[in-house]
Protein backbone atom coordinates (compact mmCIF):
# COMPACT_ATOMS: atom_id res chain seq x y z
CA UNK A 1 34.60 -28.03 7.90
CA UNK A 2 31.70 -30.57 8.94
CA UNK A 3 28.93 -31.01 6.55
CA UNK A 4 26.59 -31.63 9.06
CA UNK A 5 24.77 -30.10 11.80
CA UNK A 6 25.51 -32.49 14.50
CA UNK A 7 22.66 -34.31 16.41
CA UNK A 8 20.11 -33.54 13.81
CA UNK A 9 16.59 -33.69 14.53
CA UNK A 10 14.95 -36.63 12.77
CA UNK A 11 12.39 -34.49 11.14
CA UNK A 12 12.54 -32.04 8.60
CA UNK A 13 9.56 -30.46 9.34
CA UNK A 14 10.98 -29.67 12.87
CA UNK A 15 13.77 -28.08 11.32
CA UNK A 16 11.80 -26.03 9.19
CA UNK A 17 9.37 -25.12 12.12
CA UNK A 18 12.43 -24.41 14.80
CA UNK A 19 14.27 -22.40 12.42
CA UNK A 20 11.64 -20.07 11.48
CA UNK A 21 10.58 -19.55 15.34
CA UNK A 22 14.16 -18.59 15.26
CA UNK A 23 13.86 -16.50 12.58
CA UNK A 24 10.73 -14.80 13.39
CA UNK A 25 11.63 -14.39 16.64
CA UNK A 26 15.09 -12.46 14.55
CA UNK A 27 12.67 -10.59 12.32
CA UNK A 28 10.26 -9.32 15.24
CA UNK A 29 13.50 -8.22 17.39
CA UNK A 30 14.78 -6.39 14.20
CA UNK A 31 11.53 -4.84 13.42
CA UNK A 32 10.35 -3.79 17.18
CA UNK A 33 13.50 -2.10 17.64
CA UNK A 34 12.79 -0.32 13.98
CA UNK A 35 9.20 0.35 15.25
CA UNK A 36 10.32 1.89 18.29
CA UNK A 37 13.39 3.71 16.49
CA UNK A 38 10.49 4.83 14.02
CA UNK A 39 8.29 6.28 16.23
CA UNK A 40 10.96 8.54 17.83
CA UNK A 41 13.11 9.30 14.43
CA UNK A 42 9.65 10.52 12.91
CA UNK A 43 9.59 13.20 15.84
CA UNK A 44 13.26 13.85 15.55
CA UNK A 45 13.56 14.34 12.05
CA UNK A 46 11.43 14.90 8.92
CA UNK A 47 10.38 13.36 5.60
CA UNK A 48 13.26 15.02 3.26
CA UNK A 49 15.46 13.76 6.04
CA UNK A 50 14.49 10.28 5.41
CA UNK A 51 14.11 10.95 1.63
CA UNK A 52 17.73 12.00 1.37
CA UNK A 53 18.92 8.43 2.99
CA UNK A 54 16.67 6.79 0.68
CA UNK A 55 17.32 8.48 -2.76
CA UNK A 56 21.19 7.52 -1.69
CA UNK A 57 20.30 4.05 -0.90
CA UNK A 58 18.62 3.49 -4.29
CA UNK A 59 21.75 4.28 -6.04
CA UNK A 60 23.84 2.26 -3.32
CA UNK A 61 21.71 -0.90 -3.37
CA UNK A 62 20.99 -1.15 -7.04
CA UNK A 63 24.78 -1.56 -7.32
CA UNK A 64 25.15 -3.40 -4.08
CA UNK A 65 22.63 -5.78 -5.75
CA UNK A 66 25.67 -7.08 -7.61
CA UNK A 67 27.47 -8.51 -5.29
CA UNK A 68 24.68 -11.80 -4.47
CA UNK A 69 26.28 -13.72 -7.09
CA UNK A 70 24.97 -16.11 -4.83
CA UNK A 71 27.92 -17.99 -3.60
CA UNK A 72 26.60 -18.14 0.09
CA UNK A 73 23.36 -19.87 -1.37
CA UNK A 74 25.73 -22.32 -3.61
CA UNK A 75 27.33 -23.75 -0.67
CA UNK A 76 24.05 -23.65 1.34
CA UNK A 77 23.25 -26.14 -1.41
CA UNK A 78 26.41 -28.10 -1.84
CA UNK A 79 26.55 -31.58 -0.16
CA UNK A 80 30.03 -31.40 0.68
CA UNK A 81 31.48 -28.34 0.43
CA UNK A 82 35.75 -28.20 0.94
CA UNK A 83 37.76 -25.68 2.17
CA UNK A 84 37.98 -24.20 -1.25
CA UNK A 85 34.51 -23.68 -2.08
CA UNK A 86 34.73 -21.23 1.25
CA UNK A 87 37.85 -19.50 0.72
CA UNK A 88 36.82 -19.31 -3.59
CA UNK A 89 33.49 -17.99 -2.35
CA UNK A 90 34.83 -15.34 0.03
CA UNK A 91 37.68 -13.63 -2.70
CA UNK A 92 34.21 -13.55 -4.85
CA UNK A 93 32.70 -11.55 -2.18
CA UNK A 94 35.63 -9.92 -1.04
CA UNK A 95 36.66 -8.89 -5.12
CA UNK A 96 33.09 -7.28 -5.71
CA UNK A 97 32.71 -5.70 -2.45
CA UNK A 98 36.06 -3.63 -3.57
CA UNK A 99 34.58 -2.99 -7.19
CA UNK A 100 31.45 -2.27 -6.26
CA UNK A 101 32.62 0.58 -3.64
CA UNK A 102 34.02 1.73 -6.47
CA UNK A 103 31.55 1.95 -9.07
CA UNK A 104 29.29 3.42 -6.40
CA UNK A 105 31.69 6.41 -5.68
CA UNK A 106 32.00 6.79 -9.67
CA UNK A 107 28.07 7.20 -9.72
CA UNK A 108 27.41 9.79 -7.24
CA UNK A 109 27.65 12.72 -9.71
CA UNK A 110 25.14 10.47 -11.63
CA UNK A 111 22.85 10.40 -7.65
CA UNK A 112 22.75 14.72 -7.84
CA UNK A 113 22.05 14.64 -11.64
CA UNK A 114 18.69 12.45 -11.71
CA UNK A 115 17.49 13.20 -8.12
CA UNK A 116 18.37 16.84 -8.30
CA UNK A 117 19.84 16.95 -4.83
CA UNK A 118 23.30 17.40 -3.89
CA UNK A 119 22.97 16.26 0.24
CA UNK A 120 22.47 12.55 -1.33
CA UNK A 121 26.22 12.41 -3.34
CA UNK A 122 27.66 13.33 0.27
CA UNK A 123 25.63 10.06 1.43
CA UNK A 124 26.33 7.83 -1.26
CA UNK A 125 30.46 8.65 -1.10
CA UNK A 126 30.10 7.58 2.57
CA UNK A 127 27.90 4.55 1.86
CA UNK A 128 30.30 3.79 -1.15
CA UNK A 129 32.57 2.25 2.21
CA UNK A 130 30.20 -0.12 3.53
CA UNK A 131 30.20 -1.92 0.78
CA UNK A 132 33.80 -2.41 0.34
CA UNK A 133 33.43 -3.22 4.32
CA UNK A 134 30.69 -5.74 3.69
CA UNK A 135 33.31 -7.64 1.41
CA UNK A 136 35.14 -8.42 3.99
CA UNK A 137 32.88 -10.60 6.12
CA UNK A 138 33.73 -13.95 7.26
CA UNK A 139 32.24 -16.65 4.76
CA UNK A 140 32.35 -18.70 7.52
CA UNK A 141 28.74 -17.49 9.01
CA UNK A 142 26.84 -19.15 6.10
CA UNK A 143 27.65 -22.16 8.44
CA UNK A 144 24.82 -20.73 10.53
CA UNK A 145 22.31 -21.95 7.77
CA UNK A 146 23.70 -24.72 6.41
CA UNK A 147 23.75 -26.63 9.77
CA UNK A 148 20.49 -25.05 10.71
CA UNK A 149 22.05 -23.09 13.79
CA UNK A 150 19.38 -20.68 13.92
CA UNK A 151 20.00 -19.45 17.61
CA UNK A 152 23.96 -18.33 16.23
CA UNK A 153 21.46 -16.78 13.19
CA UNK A 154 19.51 -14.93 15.13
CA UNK A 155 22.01 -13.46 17.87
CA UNK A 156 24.50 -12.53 14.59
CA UNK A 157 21.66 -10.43 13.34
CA UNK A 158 20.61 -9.07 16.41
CA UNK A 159 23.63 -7.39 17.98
CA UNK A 160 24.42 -5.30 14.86
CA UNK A 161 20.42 -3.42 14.97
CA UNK A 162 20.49 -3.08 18.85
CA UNK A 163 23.96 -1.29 18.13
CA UNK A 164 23.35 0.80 15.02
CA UNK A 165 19.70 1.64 17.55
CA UNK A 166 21.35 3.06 19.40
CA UNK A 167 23.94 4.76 18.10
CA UNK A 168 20.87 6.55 15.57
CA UNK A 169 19.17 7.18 18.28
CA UNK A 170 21.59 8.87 20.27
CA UNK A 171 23.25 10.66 16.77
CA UNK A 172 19.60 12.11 16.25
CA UNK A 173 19.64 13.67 19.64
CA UNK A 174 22.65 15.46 18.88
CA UNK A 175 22.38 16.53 14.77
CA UNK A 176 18.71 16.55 14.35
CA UNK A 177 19.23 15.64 10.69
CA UNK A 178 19.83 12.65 8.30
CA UNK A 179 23.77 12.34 8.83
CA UNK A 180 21.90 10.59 12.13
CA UNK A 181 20.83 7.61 10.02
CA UNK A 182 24.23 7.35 8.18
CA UNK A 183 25.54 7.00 11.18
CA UNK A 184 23.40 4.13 12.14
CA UNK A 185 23.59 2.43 8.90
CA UNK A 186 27.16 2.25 9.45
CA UNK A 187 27.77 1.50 12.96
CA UNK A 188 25.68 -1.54 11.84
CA UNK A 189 27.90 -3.21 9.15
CA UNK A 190 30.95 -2.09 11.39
CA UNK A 191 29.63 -4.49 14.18
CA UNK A 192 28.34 -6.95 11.12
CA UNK A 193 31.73 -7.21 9.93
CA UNK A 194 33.48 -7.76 13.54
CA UNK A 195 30.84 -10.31 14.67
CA UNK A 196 31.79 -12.78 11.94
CA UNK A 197 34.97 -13.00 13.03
CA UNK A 198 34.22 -13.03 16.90
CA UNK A 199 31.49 -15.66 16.33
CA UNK A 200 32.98 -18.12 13.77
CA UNK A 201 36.27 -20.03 13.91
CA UNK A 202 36.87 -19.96 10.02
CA UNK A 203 39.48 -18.07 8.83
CA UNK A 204 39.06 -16.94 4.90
CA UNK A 205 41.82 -16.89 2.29
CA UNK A 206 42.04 -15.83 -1.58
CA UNK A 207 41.43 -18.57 -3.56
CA UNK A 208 40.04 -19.16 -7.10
CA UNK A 209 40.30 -22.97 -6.84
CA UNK A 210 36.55 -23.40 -6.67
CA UNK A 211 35.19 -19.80 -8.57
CA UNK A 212 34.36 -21.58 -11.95
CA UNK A 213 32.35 -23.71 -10.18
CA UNK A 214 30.42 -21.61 -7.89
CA UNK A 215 29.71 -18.95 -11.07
CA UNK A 216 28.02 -21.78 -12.73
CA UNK A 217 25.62 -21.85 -9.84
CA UNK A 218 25.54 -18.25 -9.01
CA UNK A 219 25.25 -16.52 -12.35
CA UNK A 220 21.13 -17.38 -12.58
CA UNK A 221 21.05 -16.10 -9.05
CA UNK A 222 22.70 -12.51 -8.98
CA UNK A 223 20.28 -12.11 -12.40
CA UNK A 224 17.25 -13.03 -10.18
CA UNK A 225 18.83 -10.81 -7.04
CA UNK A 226 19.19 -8.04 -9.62
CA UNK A 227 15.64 -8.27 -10.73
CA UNK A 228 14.42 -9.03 -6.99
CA UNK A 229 16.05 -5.71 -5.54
CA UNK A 230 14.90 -3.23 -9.13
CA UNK A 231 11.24 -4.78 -8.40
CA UNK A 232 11.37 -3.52 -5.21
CA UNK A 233 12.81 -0.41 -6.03
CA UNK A 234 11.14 0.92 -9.48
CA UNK A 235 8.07 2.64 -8.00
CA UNK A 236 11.42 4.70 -5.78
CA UNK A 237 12.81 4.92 -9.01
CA UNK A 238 9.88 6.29 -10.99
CA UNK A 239 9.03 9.08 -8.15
CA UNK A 240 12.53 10.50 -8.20
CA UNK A 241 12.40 11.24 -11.50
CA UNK A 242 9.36 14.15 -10.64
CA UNK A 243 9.33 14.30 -7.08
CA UNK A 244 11.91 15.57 -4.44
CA UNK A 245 13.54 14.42 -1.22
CA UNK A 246 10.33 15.28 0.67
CA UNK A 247 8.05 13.17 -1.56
CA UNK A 248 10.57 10.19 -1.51
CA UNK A 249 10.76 10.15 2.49
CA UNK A 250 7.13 9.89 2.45
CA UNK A 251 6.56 7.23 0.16
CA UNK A 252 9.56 5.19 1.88
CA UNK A 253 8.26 5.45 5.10
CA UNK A 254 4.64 4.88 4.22
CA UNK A 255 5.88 1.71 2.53
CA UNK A 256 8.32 0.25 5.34
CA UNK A 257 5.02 1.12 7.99
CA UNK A 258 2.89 -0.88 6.01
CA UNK A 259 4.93 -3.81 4.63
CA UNK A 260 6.94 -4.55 8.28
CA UNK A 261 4.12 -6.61 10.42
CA UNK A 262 3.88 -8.93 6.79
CA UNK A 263 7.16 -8.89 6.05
CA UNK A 264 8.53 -9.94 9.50
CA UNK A 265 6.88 -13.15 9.41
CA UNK A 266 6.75 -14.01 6.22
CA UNK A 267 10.25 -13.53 5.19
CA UNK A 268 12.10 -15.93 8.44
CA UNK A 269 9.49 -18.77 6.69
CA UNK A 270 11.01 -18.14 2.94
CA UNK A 271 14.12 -17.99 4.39
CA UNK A 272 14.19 -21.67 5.73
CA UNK A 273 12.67 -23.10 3.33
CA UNK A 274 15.89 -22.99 0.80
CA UNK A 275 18.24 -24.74 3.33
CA UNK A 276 15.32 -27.06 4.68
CA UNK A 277 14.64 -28.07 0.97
CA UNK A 278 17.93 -28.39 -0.01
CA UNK A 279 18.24 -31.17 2.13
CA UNK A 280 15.42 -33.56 0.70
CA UNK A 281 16.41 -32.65 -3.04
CA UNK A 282 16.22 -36.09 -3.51
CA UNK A 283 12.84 -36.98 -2.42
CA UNK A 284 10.26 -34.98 -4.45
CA UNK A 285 7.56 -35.77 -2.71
CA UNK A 286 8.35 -34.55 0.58
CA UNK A 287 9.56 -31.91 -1.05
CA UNK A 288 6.18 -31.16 -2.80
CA UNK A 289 4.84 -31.44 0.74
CA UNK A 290 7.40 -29.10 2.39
CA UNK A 291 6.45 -26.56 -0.20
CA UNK A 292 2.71 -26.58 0.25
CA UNK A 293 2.64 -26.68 3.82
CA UNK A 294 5.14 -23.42 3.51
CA UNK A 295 2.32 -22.11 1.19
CA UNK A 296 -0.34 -22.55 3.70
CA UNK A 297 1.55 -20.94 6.55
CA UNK A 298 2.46 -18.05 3.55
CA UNK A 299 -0.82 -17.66 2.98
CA UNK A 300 -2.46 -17.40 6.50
CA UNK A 301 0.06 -14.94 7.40
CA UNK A 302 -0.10 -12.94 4.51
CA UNK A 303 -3.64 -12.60 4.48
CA UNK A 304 -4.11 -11.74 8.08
CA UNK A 305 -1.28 -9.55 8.30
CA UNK A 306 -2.07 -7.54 5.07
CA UNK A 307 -5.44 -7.04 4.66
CA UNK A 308 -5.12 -6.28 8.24
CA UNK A 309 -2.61 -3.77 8.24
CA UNK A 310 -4.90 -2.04 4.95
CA UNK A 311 -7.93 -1.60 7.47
CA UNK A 312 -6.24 0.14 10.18
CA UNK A 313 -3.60 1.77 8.52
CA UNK A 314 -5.00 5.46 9.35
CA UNK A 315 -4.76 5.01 13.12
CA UNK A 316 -1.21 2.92 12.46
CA UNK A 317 -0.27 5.87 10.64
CA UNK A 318 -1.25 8.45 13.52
CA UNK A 319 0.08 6.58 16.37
CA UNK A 320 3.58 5.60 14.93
CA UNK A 321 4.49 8.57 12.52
CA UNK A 322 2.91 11.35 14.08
CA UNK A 323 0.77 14.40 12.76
CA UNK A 324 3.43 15.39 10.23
CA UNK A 325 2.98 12.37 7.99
CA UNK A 326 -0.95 12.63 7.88
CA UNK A 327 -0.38 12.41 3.96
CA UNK A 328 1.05 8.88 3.85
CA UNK A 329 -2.15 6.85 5.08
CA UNK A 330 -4.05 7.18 1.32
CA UNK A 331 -0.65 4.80 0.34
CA UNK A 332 -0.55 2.42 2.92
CA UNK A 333 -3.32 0.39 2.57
CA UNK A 334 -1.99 -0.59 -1.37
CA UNK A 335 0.94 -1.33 -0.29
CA UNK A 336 0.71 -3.51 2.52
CA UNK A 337 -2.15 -5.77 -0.21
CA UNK A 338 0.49 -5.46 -2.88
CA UNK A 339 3.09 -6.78 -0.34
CA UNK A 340 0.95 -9.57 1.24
CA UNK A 341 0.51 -10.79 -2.54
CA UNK A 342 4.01 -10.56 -3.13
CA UNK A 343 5.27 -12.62 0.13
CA UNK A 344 2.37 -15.48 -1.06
CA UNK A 345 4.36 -15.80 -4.14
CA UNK A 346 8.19 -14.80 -3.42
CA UNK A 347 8.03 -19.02 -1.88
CA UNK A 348 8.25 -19.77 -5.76
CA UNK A 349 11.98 -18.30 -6.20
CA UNK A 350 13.25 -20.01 -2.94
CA UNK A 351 11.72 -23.35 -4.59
CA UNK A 352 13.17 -23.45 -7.79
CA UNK A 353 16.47 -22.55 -6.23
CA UNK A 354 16.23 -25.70 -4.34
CA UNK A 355 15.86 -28.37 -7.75
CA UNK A 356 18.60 -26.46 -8.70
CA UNK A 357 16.70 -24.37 -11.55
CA UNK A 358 18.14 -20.62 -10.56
CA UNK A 359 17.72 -19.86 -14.33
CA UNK A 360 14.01 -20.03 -14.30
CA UNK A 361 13.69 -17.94 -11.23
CA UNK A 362 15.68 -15.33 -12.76
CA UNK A 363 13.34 -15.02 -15.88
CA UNK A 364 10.19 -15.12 -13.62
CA UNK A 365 11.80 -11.98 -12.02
CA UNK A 366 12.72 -10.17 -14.76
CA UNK A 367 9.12 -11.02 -16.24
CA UNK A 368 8.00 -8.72 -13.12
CA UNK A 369 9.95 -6.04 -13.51
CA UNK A 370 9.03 -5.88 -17.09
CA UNK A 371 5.42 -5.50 -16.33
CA UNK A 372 6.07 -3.29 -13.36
CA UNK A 373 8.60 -1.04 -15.00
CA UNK A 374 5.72 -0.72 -17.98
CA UNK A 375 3.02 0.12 -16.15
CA UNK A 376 4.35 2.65 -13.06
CA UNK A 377 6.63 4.77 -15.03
CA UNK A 378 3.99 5.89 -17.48
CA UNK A 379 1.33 6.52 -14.26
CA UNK A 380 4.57 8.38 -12.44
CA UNK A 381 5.15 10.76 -15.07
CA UNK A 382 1.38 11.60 -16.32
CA UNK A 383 -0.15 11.34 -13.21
CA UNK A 384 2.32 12.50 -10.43
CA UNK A 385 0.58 10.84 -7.68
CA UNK A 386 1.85 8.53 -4.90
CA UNK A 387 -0.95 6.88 -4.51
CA UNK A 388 -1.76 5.95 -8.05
CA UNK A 389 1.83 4.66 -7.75
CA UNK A 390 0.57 2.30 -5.13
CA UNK A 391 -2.35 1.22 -6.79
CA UNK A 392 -0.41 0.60 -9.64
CA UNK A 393 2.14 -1.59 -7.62
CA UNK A 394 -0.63 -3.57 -5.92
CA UNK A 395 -2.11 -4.53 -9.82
CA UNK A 396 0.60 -5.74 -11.50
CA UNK A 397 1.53 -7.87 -8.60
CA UNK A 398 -1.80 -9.69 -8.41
CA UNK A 399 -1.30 -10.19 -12.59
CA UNK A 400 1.84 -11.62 -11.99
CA UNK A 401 1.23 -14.11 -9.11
CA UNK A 402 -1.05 -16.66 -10.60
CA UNK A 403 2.09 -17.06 -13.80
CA UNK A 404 4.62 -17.75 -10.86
CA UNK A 405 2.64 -20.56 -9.33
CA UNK A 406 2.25 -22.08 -13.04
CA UNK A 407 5.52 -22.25 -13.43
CA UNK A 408 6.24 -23.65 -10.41
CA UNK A 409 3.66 -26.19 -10.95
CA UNK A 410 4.61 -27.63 -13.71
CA UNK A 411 8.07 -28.45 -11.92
CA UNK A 412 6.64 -30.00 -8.84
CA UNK A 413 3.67 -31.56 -10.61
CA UNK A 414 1.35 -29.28 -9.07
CA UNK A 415 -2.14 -28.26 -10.18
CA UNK A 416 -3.88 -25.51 -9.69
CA UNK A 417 -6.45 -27.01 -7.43
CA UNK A 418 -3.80 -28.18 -5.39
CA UNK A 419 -2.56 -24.42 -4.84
CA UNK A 420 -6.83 -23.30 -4.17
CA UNK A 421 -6.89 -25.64 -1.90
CA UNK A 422 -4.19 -24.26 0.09
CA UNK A 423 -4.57 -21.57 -0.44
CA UNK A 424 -8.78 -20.68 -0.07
CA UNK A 425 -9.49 -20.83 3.69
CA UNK A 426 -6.95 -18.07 4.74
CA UNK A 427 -8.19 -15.70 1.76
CA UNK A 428 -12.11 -16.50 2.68
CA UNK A 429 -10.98 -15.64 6.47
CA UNK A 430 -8.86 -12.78 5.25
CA UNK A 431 -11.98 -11.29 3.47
CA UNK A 432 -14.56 -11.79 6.55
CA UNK A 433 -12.31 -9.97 8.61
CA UNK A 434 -11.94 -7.13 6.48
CA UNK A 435 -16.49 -7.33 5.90
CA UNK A 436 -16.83 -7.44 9.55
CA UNK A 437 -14.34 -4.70 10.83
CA UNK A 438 -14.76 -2.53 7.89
CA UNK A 439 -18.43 -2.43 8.80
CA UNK A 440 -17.88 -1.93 12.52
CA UNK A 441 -15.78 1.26 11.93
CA UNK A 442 -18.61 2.86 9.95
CA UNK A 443 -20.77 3.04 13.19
CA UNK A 444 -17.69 3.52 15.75
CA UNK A 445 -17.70 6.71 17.47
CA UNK A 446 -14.29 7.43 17.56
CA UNK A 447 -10.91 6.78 16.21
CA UNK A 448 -7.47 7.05 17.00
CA UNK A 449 -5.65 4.74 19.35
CA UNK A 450 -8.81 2.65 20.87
CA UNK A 451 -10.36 2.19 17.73
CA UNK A 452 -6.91 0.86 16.66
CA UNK A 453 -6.69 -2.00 19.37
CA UNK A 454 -10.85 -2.58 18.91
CA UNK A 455 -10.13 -3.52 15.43
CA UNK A 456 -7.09 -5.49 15.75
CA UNK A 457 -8.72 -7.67 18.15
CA UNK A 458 -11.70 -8.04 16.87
CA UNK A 459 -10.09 -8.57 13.34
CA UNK A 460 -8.01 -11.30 14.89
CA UNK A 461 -10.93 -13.05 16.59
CA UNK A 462 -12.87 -12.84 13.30
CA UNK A 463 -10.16 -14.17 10.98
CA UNK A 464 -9.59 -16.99 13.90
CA UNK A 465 -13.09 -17.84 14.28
CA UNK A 466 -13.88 -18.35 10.26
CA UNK A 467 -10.57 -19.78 9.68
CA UNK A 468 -11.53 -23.13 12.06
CA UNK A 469 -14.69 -23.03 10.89
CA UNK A 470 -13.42 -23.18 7.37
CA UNK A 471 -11.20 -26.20 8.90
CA UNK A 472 -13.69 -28.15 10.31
CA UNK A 473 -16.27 -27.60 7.25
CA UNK A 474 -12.79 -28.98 5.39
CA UNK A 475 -12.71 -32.42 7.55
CA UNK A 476 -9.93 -30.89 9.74
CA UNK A 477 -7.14 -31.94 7.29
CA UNK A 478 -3.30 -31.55 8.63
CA UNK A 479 -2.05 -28.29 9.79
CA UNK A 480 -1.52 -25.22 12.24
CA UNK A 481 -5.17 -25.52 12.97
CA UNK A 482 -4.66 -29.26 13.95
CA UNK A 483 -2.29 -27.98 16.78
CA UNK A 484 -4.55 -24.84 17.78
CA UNK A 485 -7.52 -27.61 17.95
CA UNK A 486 -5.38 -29.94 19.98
CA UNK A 487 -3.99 -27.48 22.81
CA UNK A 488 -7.18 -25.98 22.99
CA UNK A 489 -8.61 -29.45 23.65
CA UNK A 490 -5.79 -30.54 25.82
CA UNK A 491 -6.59 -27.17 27.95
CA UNK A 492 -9.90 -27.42 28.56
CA UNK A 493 -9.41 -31.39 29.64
CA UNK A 494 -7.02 -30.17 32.42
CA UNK A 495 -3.71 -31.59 30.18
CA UNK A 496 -5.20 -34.76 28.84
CA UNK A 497 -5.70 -34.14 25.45
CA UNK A 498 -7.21 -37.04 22.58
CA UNK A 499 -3.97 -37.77 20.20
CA UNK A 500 -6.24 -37.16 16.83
CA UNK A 501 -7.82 -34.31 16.25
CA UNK A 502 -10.10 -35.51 13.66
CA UNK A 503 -10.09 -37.29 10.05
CA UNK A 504 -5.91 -37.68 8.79
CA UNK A 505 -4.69 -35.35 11.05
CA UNK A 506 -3.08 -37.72 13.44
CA UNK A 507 0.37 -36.52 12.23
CA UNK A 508 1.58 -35.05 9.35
CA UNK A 509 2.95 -37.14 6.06
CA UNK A 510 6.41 -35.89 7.05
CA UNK A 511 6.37 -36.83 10.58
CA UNK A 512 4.77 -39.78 9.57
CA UNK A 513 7.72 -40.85 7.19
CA UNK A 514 10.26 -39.87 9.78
């Protein structure tokens, strides 16, 4: 088993970069072929349809959740992991993805109790299988990461969704209700399952040489992975206990339309950073500089991408779900905000993974869910309102970021300027977009589909525009603007660009250093 990746590029940075270009370009395959399979589900089918899959899926995942002991992200982190860490780490996976199936089966009379609706057990008992499938999977694919083989990444991920597309979108044809997207969900870990045997040479075997050892490692994480997947879940949780299947497909959908063009960038960038960091654990300050520079590329997407998606989220709503889900646009615009704050902070878990400090991750999650669970459940059950749900969501989160980076900073000997400073220019560009195209749509004629691609692009120019103007007022310090600011120069000279760009942004510390 090399420890390796062979011919490594000399920067990190690189690394970082390539892999998330990887990743994105992963993330934007998955989620155009879920656009696309949105858009023609949402005819097919209707909102109790979806609300069925997703009441079962709560039940599913929050025991599912269980399983990330973490053991893939201990040997991620390992600097020479043996043939025994593998095969220890794969029984672990292989034991809980049996248990688990179990316990899930066990907890489907639980699933028609709470949620008052039988059609879900029948999904759950089904679903119950994937996850003892899922146990099964090669460890041998974590490779992928650890060596930074992001192409192998991305094509593992991608044939599984262009399969389960089409087999959905060929079951919905024929049944015309949710057994459709069972089907899908399935014929996805199927082909998961197959692929990491097709695509990786390792061959697993039970072993316990190694368990004590990974545990020690992976406890803190399945506590944070626990509190990660309930935060994400409670508001689900909170509107099954008044509302039915109808009112849960809404919500679910409304919050996957709004969350996707955020979450599809910003995730492949968190994602990286915990195997990119792991490999400078040594060398805190290019790891402090990693981290930041990860902020700053957080934060312009974020803040473009949410606020963004918030301001056009009627038409969005109109031209992807159709007519039927007119209801769902007073929710969207909360929680694509609450989402963009979230991704600007989730960086914080990935980075005290990396200096080894799982444990303090965990509590920072559980701190969440504490103030989340606090605050929606009491608005779900006075106020039986989806939207007030939102709202409440998109609060909490914006409490609970500024704690996170605190924490954080006092690991990495960060101050809080250091984290404005990052972190101003894409929130001041963020907010003149929204001024400017908020004010346009009051005079606009029209709406629908044209008004949709009016705003986007004039919301892009705008938050483009301010953002190097913002740069330049700044001195032009290091970053994506510095390479925006060079091509542009290097086009309009014909291909004979200047090498500086302005005041220390000839290259970047890391680059420099390498």
């Amino acid at each position: 088993m090399p420890d390796s990746p062979a011919g490594a590029e000399p920067s990190v940075y690189r690394h970082m970069l390539g892999g998330s270009m990887w990743t994105i370009a992963l993330r934007w395959g998955v989620r155009l072929t879920g656009l696309v399979g949105t858009v023609i589900l949402a005819r097919l089918l209707t909102p109790a349809d979806y609300g069925i899959v997703a009441i079962a899926m709560i039940i599913v995942g929050t025991i599912e959740v269980f399983s990330q002991t973490g053991q893939y992200a201990a040997i991620i982190r390992h600097p020479t992991p043996t043939r025994e860490h593998y095969d220890s780490a794969w029984t672990i996976s292989l034991l809980l993805g049996l248990g688990l199936g179990l316990i899930i089966l066990a907890a489907t009379p639980l699933t028609v109790w709470y949620f008052r609706e039988p059609r879900a057990g029948e999904v759950v008992v089904i679903l119950a299988f994937r996850t003892m499938l899922m146990g099964f999977q090669n460890i041998g694919v974590v490779n992928f990461r650890r060596h930074l083989q992001f192409r192998k990444l991305f094509l593992f991920n991608i044939y599984p969704t262009l399969i389960s597309f089409v087999v959905t979108i060929a079951s919905a044809f024929v049944l015309r209700n949710y057994w459709a997207l069972v089907i899908g969900i399935m014929a996805q870990y199927i082909s998961t399952v197959v692929l990491s045997y097709t695509m990786e040479p390792f061959r697993p075997h039970l072993s316990f040489a190694k368990v004590r050892e990974l545990w020690s490692f992976s406890i803190w994480t399945l506590v944070r992975s626990v509190g990660t997947y309930i935060n994400s879940e409670i508001d689900k949780f909170a509107i099954g206990g008044f509302g039915g299947a109808a009112l849960m497909g809404r919500y679910d959908v409304a919050n996957d339309v709004a969350i996707s063009p955020t979450q599809e960038l910003i995730n492949p960038m968190i994602s990286v950073l915990f195997p990119v960091m792991a490999t400078v654990q040594d060398d805190w300050q290019r790891r402090r500089e990693l981290y930041l520079r990860v902020l700053y590329w957080s934060a312009l997407i974020c803040a473009s991408t949410s606020i963004g998606v918030a301001l056009v989220a009627n038409d969005m709503a109109d031209l992807v779900l159709g007519s039927k889900w007119h209801d769902v646009k007073p929710l969207m615009p909360w929680l694509a905000l609450s989402f963009g704050v979230l991704g600007l902070s989730n960086s914080v878990y990935s980075a005290f993974d990396t200096i080894g400090r799982p444990d303090v991750s965990a509590r920072l999650q559980l701190t969440r869910l504490a103030g989340l669970s606090l605050c929606i459940f009491p608005v779900a059950y006075l106020l039986h309102d989806l939207r007030d749900i939102a709202i409440t969501r998109f609060l909490v989160t914006v409490a609970v970021a500024p704690a996170l980076f605190l924490a954080l900073g006092r690991v990495l000997q960060l101050r809080m300027r250091d984290f404005v400073a990052t972190l101003w220019r894409p929130l001041v560009a963020g907010l003149a977009m929204a001024a400017v195209v908020s004010t346009g749509n009051i005079y606009l004629p029209f709406t629908g589909p044209l008004r949709l691609v009016l705003d986007i692009g004039v919301g892009s120019a705008v938050f483009a525009v301010t953002l190097m103007a913002l740069w330049f007022a700044s001195e032009r310090p290091y970053g994506p603007e510095t390479e925006a600011w060079s091509w542009l120069m290097k086009f309009r000279s014909g291909g004979n660009s200047p090498s500086t760009v302005g005041p220390g942004a000839e290259v970047a510390p890391s680059e420099r250093d390498a």
